[in-house]
C-alpha atoms as a PDB file:
ATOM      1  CA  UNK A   1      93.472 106.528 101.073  1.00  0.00           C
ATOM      2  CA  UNK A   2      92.952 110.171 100.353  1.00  0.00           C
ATOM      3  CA  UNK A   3      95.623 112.445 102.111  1.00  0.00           C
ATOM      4  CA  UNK A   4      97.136 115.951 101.470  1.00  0.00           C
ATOM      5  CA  UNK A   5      96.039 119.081 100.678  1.00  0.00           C
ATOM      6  CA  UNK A   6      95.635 121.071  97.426  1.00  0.00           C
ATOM      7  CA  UNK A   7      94.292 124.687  96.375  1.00  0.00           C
ATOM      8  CA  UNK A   8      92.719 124.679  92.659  1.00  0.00           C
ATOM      9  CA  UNK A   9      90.170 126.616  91.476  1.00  0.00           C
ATOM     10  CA  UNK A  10      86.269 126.385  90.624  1.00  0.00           C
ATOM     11  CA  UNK A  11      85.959 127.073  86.714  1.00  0.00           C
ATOM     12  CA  UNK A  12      82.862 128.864  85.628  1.00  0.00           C
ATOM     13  CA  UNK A  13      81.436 125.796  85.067  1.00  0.00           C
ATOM     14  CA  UNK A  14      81.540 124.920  88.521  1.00  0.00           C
ATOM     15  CA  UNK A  15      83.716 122.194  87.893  1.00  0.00           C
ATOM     16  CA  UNK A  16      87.118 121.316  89.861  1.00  0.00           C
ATOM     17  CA  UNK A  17      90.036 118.663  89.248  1.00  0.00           C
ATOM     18  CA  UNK A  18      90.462 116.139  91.346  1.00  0.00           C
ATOM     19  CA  UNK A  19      94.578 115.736  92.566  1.00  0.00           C
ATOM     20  CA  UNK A  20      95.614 113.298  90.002  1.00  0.00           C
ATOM     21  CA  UNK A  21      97.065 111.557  93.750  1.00  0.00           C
ATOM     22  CA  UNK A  22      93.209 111.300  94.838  1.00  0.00           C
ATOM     23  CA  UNK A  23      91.947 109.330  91.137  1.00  0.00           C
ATOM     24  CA  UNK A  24      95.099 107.009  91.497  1.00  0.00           C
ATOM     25  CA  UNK A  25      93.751 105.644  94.570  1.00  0.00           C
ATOM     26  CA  UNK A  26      90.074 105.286  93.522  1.00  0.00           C
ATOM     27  CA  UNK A  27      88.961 101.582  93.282  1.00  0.00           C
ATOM     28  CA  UNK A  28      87.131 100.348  89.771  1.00  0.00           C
ATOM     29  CA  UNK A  29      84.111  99.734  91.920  1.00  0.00           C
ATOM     30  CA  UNK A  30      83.654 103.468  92.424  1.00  0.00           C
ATOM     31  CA  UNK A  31      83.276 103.893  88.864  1.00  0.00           C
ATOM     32  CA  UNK A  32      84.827 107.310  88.530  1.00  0.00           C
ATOM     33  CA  UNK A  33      82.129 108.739  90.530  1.00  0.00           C
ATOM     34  CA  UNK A  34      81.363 110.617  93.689  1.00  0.00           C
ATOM     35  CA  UNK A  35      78.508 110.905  95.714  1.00  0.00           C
ATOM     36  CA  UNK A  36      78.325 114.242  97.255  1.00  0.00           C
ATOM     37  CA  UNK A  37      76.697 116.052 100.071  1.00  0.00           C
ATOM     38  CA  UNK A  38      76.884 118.855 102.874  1.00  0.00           C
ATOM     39  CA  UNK A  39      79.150 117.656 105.499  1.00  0.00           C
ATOM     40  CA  UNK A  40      78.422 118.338 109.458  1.00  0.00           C
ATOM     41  CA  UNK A  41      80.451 121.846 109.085  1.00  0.00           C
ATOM     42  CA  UNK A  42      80.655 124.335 106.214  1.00  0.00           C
ATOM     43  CA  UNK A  43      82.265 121.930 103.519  1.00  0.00           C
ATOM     44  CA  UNK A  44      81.377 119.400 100.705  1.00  0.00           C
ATOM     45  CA  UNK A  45      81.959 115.879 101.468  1.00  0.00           C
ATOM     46  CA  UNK A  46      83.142 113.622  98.555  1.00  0.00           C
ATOM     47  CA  UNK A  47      82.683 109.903  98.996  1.00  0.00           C
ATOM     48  CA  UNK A  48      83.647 107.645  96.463  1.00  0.00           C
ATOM     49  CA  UNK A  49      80.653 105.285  94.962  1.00  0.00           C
ATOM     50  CA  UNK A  50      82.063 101.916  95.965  1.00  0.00           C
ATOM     51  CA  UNK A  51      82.935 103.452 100.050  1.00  0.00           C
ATOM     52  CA  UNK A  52      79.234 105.593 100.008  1.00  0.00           C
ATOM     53  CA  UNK A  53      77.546 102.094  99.467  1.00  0.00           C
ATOM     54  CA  UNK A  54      79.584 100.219 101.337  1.00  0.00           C
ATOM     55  CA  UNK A  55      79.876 102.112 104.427  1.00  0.00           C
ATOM     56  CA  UNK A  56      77.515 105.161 104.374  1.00  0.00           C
ATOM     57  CA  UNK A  57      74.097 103.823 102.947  1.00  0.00           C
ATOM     58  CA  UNK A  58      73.948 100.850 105.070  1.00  0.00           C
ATOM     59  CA  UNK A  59      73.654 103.360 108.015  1.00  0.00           C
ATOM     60  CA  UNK A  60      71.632 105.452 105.944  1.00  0.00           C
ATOM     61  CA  UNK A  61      69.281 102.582 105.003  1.00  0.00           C
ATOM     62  CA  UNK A  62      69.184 101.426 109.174  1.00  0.00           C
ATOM     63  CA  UNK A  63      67.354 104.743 109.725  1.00  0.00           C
ATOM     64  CA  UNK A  64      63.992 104.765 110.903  1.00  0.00           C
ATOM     65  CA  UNK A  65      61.878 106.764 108.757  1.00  0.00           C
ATOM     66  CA  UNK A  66      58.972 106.927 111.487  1.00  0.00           C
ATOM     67  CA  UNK A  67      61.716 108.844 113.972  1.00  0.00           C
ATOM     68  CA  UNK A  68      61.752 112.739 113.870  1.00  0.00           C
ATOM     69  CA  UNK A  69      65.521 112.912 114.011  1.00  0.00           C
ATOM     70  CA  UNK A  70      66.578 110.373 111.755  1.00  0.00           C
ATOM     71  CA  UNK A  71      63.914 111.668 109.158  1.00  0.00           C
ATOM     72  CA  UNK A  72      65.301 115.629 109.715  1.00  0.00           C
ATOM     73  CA  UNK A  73      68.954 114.019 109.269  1.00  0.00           C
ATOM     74  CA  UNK A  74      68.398 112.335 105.953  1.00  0.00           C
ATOM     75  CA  UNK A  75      66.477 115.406 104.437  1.00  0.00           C
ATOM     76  CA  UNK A  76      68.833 117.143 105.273  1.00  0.00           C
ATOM     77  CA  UNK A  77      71.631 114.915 103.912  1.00  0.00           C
ATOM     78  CA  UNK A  78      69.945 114.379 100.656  1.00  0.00           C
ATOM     79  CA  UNK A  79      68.554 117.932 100.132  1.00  0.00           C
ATOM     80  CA  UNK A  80      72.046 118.943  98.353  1.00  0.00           C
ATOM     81  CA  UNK A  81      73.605 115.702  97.921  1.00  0.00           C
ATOM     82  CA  UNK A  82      74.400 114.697  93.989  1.00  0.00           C
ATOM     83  CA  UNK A  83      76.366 112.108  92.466  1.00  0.00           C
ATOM     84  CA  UNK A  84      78.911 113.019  89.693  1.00  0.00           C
ATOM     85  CA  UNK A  85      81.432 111.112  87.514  1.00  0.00           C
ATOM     86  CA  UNK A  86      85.061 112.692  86.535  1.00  0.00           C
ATOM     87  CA  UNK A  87      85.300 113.742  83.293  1.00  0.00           C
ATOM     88  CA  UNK A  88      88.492 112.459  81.147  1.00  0.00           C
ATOM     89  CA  UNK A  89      89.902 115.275  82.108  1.00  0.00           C
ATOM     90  CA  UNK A  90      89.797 114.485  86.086  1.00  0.00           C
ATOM     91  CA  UNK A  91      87.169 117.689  86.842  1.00  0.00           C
ATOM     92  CA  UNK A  92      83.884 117.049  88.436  1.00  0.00           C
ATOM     93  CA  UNK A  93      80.877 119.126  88.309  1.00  0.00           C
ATOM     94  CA  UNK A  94      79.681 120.727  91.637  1.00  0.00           C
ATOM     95  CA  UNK A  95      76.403 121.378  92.164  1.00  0.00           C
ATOM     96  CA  UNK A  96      76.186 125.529  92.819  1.00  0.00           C
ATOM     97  CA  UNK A  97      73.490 124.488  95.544  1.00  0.00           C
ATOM     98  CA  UNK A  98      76.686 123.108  97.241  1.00  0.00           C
ATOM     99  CA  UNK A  99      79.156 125.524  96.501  1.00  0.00           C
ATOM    100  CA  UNK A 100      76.552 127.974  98.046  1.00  0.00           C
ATOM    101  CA  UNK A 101      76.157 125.824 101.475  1.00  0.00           C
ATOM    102  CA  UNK A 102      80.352 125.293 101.356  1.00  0.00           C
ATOM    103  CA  UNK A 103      80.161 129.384 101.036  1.00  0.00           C
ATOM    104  CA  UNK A 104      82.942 128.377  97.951  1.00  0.00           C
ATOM    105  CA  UNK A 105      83.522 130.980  94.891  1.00  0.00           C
ATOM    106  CA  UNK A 106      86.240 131.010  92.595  1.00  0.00           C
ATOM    107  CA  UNK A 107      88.748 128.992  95.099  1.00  0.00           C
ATOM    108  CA  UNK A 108      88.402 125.656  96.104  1.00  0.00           C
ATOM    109  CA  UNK A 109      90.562 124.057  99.358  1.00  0.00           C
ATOM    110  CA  UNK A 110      90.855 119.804  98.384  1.00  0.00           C
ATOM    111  CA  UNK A 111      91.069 117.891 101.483  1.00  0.00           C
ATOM    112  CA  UNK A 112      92.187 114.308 101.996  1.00  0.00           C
ATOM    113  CA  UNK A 113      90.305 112.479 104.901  1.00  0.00           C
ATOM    114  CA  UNK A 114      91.232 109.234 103.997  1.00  0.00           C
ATOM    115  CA  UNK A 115      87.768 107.635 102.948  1.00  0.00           C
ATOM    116  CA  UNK A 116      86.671 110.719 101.166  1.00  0.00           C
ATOM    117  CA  UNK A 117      87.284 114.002 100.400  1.00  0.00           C
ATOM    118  CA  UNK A 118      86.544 117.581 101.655  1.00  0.00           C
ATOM    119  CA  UNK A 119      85.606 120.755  99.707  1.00  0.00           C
ATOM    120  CA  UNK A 120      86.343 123.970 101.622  1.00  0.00           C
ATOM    121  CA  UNK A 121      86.698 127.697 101.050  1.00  0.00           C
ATOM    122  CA  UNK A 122      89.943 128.330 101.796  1.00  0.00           C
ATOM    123  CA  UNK A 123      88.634 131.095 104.363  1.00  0.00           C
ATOM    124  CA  UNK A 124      86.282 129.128 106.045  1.00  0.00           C
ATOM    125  CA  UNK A 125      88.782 126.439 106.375  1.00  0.00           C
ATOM    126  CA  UNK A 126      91.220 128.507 107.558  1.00  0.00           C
ATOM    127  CA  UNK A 127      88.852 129.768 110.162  1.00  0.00           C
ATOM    128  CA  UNK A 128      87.204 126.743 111.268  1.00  0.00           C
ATOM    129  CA  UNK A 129      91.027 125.409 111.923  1.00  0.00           C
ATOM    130  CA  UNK A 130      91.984 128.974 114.334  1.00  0.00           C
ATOM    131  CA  UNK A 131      87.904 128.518 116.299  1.00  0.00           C
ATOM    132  CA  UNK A 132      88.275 124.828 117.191  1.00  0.00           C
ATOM    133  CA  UNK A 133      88.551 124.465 120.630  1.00  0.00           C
ATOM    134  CA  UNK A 134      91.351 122.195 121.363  1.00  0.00           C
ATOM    135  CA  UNK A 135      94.414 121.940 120.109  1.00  0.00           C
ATOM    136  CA  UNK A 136      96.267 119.402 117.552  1.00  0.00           C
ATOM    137  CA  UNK A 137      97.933 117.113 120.787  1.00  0.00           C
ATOM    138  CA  UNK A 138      95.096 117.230 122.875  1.00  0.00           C
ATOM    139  CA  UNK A 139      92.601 116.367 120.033  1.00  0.00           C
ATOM    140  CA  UNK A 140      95.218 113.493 119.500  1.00  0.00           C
ATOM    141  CA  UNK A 141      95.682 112.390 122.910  1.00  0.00           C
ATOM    142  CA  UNK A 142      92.365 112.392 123.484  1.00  0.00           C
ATOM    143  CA  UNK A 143      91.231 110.542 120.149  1.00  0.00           C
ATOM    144  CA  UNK A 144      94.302 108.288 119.695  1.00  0.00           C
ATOM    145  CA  UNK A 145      94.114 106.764 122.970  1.00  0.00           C
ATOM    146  CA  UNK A 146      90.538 105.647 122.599  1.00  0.00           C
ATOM    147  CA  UNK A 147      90.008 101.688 122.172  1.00  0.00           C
ATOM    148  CA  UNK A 148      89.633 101.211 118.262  1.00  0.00           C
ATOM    149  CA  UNK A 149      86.244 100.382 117.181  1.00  0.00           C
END
């Protein structure tokens, strides 16, 4: 499970570490490598290999490519996505495509979210966190108390 937070920078490379904490929990099956792509808000979402094709392209693949929505939402999934393997040195490469959607420069906010990982400007994040409508224990109230699934 990917959890915390960390602030590192983007090297002119365009390449960050990943939290020694995050590779520790990484199963063999991912193979050191990410798949990447624009997440729903102004970030990067990382997924692991062995969680992207376990959990995220079965839904992908379930799509129906004759639908207008479903066809606009993978274009648009795909359109920046990129898969990258760490280097020995735990950095991976991000596509500037991606740092350009994530609006991310020279500093790079790493977020855990349990499955995978989020890319931020530290701005934007810090932003996104004061413009969200409700607040920590009513988002929790509200989503905790929900049947699980």
């Amino acid at each position: 499970m990917f959890i915390g937070s960390f602030k590192y920078s983007v090297d002119p490379k365009c390449r960050i570490s990943i939290p020694a904490k995050f590779k520790k929990v990484m199963k063999p099956e991912a193979k050191d490598t990410f798949i990447m792509t624009r997440s729903i808000v102004q970030c990067i979402d990382l997924y692991p290999l062995d969680y992207w094709e376990s959990k995220i392209k079965p839904r992908i693949d379930a799509l129906n490519d004759f639908d207008d929505d479903d066809s606009a939402f993978r274009r648009s999934l795909f359109e920046l996505a990129s898969d990258q393997l760490l280097d020995k040195s735990l950095r991976i490469i991000i596509p500037k495509n991606l740092l350009d959607f994530a609006g991310i420069d020279k500093e790079v906010f790493i977020l855990g979210q349990d499955n995978k990982i989020e890319l931020w400007n530290p701005n934007i994040f810090e932003a996104h966190k004061r413009d969200f409508a409700k607040p920590f224990p009513e988002l929790a109230k509200k989503v905790m108390s929900q049947n699980p699934k």
